[in-house]
PDB file of N, CA and C in Angstrom:
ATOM      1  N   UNK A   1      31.928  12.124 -57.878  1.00  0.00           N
ATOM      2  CA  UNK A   1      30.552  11.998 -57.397  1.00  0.00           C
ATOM      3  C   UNK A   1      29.652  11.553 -58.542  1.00  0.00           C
ATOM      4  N   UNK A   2      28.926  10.597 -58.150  1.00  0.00           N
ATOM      5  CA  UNK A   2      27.920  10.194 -59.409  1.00  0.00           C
ATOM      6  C   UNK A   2      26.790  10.783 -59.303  1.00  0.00           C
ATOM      7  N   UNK A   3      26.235  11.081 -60.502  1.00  0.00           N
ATOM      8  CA  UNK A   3      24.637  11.772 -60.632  1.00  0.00           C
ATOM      9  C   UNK A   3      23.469  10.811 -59.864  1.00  0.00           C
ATOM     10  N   UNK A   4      22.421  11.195 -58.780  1.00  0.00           N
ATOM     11  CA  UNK A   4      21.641  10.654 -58.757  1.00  0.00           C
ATOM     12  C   UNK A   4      19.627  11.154 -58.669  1.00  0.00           C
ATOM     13  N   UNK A   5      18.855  10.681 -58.476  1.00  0.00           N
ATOM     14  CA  UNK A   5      17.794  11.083 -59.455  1.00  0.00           C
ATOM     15  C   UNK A   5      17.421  11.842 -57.708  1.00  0.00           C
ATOM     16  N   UNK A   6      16.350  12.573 -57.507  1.00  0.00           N
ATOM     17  CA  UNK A   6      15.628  13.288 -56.798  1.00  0.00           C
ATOM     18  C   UNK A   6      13.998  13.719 -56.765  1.00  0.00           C
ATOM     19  N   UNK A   7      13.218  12.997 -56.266  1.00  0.00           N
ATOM     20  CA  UNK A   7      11.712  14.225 -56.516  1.00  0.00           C
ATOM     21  C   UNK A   7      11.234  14.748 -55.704  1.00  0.00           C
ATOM     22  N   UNK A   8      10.563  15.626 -55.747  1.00  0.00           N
ATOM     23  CA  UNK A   8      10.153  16.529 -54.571  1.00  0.00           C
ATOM     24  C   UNK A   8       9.104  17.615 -55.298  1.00  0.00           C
ATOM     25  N   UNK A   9       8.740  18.841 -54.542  1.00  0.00           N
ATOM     26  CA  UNK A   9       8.280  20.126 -54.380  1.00  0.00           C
ATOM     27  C   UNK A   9       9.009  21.275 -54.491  1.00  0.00           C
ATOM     28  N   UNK A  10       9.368  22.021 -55.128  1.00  0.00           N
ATOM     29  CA  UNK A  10      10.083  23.418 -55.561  1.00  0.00           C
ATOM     30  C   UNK A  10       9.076  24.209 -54.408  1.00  0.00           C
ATOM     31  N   UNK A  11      10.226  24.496 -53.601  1.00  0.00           N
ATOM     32  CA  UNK A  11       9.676  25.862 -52.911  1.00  0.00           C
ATOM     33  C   UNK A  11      10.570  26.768 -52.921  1.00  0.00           C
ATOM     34  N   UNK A  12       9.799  27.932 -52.280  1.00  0.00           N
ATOM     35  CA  UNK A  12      11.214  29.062 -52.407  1.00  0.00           C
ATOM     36  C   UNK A  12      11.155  29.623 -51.048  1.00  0.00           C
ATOM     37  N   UNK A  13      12.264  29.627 -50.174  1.00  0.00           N
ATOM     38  CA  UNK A  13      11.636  30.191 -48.495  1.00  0.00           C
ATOM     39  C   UNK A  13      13.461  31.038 -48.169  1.00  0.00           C
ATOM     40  N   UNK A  14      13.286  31.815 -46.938  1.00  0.00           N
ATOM     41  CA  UNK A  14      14.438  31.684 -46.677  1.00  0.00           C
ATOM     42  C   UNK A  14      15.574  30.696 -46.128  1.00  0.00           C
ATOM     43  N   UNK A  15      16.922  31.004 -46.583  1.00  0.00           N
ATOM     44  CA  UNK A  15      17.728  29.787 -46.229  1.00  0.00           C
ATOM     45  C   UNK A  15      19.114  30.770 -45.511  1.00  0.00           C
ATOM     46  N   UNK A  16      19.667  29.979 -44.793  1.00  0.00           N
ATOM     47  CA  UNK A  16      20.661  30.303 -43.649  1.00  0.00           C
ATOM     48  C   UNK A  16      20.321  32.023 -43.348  1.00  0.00           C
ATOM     49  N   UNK A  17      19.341  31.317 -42.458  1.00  0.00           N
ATOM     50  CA  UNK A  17      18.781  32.944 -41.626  1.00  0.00           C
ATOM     51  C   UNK A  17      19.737  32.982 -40.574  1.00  0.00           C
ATOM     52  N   UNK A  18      20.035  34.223 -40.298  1.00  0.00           N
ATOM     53  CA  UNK A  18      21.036  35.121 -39.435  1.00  0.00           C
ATOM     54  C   UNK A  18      22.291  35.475 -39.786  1.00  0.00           C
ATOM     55  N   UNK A  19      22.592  34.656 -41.190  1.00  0.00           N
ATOM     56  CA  UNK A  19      24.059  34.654 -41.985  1.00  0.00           C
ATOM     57  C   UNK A  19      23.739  35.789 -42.498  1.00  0.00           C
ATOM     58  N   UNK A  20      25.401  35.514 -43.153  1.00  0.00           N
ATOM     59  CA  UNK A  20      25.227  36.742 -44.157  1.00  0.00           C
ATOM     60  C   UNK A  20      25.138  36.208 -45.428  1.00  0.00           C
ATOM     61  N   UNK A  21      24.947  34.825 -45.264  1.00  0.00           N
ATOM     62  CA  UNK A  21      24.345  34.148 -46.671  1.00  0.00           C
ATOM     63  C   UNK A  21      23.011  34.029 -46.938  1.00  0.00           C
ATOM     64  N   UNK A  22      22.564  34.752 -45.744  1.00  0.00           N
ATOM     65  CA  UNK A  22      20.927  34.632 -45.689  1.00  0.00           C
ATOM     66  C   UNK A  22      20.323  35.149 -47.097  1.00  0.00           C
ATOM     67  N   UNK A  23      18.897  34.234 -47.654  1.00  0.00           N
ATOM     68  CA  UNK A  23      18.706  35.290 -48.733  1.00  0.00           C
ATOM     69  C   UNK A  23      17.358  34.136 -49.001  1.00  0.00           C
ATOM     70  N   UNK A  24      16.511  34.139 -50.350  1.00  0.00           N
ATOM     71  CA  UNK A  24      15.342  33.794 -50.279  1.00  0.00           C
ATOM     72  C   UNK A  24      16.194  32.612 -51.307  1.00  0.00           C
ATOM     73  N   UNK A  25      16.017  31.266 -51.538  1.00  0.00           N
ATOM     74  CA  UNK A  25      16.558  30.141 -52.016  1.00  0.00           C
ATOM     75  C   UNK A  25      15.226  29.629 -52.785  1.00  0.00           C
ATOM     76  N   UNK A  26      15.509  29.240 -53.786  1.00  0.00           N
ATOM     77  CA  UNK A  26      14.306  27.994 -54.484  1.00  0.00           C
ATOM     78  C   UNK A  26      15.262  26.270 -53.868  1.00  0.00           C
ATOM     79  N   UNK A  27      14.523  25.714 -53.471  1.00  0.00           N
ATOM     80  CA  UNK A  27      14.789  24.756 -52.883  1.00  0.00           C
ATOM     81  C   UNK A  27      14.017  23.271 -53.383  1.00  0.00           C
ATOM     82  N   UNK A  28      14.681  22.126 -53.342  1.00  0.00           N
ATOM     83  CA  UNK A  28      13.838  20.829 -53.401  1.00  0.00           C
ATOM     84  C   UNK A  28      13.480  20.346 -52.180  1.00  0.00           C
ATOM     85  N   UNK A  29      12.285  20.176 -51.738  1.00  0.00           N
ATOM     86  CA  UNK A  29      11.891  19.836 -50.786  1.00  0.00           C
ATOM     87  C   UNK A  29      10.989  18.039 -51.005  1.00  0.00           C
ATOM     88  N   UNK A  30      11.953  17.380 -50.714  1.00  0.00           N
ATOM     89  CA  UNK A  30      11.848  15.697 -50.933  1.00  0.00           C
ATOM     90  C   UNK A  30      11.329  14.956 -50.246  1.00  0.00           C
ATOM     91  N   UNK A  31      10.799  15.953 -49.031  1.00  0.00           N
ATOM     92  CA  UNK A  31       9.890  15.123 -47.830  1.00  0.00           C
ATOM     93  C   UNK A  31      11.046  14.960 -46.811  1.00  0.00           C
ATOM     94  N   UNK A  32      12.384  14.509 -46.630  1.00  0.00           N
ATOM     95  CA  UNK A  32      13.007  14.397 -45.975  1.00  0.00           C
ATOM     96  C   UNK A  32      14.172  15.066 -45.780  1.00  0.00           C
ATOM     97  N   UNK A  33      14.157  15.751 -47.132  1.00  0.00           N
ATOM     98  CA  UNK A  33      15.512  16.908 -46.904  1.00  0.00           C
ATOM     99  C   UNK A  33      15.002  17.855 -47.672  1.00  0.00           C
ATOM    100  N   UNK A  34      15.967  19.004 -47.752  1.00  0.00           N
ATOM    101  CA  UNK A  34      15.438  19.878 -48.236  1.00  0.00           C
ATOM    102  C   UNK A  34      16.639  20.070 -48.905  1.00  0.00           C
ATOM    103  N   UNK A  35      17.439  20.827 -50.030  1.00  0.00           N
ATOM    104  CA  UNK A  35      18.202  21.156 -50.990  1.00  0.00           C
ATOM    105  C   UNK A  35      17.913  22.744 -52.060  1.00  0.00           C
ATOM    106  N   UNK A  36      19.565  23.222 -51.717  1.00  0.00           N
ATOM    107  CA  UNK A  36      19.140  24.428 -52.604  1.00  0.00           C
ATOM    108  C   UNK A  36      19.510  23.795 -53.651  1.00  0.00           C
ATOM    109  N   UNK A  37      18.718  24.411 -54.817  1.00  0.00           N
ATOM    110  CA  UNK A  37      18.354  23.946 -55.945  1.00  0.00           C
ATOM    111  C   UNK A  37      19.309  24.996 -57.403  1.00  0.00           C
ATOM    112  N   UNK A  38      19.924  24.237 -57.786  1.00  0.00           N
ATOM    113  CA  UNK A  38      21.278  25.058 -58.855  1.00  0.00           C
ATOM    114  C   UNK A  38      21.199  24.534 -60.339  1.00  0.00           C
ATOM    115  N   UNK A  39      20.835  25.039 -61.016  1.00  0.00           N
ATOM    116  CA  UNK A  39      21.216  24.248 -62.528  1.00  0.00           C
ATOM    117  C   UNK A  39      22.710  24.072 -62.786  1.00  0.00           C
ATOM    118  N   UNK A  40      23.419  23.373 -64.390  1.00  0.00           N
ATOM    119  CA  UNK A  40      24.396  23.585 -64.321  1.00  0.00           C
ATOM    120  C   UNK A  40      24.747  25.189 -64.676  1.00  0.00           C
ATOM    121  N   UNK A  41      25.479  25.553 -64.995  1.00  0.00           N
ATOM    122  CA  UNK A  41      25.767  26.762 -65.589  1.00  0.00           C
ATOM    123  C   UNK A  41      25.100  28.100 -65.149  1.00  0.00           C
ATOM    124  N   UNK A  42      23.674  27.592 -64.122  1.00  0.00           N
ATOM    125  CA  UNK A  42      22.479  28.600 -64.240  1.00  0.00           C
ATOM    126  C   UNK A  42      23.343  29.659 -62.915  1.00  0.00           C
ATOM    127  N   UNK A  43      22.728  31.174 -62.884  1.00  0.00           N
ATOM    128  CA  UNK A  43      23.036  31.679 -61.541  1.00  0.00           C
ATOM    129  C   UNK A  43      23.118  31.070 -60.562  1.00  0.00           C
ATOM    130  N   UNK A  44      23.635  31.413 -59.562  1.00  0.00           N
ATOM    131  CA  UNK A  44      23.397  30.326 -57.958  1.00  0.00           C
ATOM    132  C   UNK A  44      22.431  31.675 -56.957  1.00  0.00           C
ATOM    133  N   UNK A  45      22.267  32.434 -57.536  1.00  0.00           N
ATOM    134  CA  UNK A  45      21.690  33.051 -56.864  1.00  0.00           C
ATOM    135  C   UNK A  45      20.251  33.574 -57.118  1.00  0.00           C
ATOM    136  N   UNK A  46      20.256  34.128 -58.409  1.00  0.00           N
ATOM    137  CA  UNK A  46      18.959  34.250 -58.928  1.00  0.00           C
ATOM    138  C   UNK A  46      18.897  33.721 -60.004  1.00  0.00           C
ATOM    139  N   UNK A  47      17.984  32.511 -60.949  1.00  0.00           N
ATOM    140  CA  UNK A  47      18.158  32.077 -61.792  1.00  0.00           C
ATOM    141  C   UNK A  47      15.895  31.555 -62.264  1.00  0.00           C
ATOM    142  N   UNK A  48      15.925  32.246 -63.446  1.00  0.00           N
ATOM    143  CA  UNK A  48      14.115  32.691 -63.520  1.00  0.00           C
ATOM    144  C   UNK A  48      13.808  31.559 -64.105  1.00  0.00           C
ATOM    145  N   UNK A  49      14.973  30.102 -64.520  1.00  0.00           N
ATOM    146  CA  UNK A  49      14.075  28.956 -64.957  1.00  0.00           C
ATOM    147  C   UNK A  49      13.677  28.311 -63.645  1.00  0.00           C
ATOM    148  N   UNK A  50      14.298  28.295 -62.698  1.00  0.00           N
ATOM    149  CA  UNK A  50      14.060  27.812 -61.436  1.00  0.00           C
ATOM    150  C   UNK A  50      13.389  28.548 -60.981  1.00  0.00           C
ATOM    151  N   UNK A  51      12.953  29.893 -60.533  1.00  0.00           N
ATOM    152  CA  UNK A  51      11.613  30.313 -60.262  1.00  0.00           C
ATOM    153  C   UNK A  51      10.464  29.609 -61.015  1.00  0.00           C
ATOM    154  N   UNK A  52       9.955  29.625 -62.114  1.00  0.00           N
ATOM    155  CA  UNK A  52       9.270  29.235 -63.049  1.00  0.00           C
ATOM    156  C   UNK A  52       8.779  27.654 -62.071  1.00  0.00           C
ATOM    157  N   UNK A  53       9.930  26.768 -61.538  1.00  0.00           N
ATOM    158  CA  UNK A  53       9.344  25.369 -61.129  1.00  0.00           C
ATOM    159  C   UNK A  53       8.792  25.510 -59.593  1.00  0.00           C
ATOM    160  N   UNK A  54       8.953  26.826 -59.329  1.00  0.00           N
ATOM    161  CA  UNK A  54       8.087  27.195 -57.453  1.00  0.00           C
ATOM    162  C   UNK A  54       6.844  26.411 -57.507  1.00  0.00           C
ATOM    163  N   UNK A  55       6.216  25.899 -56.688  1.00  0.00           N
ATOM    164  CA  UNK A  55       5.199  25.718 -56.343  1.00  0.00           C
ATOM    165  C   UNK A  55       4.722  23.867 -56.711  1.00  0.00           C
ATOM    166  N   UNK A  56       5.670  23.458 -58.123  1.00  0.00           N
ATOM    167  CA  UNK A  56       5.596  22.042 -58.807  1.00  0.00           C
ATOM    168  C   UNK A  56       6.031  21.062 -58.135  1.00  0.00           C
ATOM    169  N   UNK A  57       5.912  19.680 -58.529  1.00  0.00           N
ATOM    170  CA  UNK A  57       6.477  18.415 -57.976  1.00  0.00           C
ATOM    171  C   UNK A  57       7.431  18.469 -59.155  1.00  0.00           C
ATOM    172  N   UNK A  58       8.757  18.317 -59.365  1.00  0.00           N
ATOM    173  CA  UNK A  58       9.614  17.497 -60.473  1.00  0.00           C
ATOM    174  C   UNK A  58      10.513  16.277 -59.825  1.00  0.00           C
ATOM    175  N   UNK A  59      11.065  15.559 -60.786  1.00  0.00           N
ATOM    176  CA  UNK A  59      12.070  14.352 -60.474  1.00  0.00           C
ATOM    177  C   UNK A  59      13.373  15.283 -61.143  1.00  0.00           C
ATOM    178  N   UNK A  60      14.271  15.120 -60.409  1.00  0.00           N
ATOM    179  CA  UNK A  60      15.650  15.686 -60.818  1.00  0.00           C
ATOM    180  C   UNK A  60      16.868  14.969 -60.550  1.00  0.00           C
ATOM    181  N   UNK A  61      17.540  14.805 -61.788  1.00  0.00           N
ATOM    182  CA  UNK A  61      18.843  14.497 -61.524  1.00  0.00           C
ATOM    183  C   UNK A  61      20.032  14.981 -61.551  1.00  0.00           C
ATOM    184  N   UNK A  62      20.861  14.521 -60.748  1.00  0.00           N
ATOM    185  CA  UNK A  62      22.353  16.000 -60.454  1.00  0.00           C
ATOM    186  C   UNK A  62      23.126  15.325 -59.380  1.00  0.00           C
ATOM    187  N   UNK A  63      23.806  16.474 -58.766  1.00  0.00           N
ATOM    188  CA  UNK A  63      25.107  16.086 -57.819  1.00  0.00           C
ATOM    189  C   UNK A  63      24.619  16.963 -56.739  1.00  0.00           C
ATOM    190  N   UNK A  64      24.888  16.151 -55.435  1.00  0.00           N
ATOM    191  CA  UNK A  64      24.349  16.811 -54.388  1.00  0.00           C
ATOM    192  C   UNK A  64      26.321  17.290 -54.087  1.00  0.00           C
ATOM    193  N   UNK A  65      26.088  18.373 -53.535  1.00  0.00           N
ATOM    194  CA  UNK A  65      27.184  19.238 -53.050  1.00  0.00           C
ATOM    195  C   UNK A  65      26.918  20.003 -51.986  1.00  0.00           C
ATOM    196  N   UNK A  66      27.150  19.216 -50.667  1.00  0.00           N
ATOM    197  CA  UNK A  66      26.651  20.120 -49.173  1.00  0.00           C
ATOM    198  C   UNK A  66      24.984  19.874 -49.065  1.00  0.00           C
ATOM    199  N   UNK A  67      24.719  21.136 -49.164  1.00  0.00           N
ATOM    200  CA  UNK A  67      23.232  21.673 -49.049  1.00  0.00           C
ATOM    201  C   UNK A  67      22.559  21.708 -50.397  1.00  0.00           C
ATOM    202  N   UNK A  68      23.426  22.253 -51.803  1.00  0.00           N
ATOM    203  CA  UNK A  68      22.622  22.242 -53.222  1.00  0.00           C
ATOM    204  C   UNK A  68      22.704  21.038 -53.892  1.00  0.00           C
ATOM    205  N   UNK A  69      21.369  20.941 -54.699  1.00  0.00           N
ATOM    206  CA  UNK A  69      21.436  20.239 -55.522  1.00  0.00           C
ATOM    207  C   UNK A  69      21.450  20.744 -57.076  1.00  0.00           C
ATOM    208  N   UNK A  70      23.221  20.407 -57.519  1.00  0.00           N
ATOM    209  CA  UNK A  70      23.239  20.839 -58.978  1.00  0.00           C
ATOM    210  C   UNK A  70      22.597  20.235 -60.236  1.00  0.00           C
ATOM    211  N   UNK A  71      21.526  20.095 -60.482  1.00  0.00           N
ATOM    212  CA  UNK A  71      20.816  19.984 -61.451  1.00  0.00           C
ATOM    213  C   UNK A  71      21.141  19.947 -62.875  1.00  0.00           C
ATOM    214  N   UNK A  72      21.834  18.793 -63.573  1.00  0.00           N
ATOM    215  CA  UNK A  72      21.722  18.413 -64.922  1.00  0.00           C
ATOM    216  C   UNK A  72      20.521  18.054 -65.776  1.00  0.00           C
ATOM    217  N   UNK A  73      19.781  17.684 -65.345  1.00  0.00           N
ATOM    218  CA  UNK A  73      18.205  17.401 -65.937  1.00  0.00           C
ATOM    219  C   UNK A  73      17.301  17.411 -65.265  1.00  0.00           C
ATOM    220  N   UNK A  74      15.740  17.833 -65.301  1.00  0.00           N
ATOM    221  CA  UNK A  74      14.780  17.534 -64.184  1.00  0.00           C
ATOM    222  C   UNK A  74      13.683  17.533 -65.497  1.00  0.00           C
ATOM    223  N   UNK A  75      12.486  17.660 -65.022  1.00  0.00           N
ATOM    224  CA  UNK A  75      11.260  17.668 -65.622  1.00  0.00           C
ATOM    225  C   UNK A  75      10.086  17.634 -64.347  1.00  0.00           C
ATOM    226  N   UNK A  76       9.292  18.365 -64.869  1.00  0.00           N
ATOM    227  CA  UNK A  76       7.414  18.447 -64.147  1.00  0.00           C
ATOM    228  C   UNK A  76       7.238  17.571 -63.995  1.00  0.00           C
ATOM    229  N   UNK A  77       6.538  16.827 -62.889  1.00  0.00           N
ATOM    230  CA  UNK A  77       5.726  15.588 -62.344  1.00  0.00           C
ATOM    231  C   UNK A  77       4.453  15.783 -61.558  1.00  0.00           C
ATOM    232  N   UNK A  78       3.898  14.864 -61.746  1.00  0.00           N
ATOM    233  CA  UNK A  78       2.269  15.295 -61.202  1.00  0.00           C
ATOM    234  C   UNK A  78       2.357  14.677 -59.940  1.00  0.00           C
ATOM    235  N   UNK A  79       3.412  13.218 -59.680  1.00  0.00           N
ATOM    236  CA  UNK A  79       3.814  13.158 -58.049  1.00  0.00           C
ATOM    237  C   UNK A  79       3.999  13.902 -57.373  1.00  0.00           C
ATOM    238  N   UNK A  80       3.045  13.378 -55.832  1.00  0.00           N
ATOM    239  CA  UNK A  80       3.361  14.309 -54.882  1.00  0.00           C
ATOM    240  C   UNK A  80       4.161  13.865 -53.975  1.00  0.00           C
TER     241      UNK A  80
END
């Protein structure tokens, strides 16, 4: 799989409600999809640099896998 770039809105909401994977996700929200959001190496579950980008626009690049997006580099953007 090749790396490709991403920008969007960091939100954090619940994700697969009624599972038992249900749980509160930081997510990229790109306008047209939405993606849970994973660093490399970082927790997949709770991870406080990815809290930290809630609420921001960033551009990110990584490997989409299913539903997450694994995150090798991103940075803050003032795009909305």
């Amino acid at each position: 799989m090749s790396q490709m770039e991403f920008k969007g809105r960091v939100i954090k909401e619940a994700f697969a409600k009624g599972s038992k994977s249900e749980r509160e996700a930081v997510m990229l929200d790109t306008g047209k999809t939405r993606y849970v959001l994973r660093r490399q190496g970082g927790n997949p579950f709770s991870d406080p640099a990815l809290d930290k980008l809630v609420g921001k626009n960033i551009s990110a690049v990584g490997i989409v896998s299913g539903y997450t997006l694994l995150m090798s580099e991103w940075k803050v953007t003032s795009d909305t």
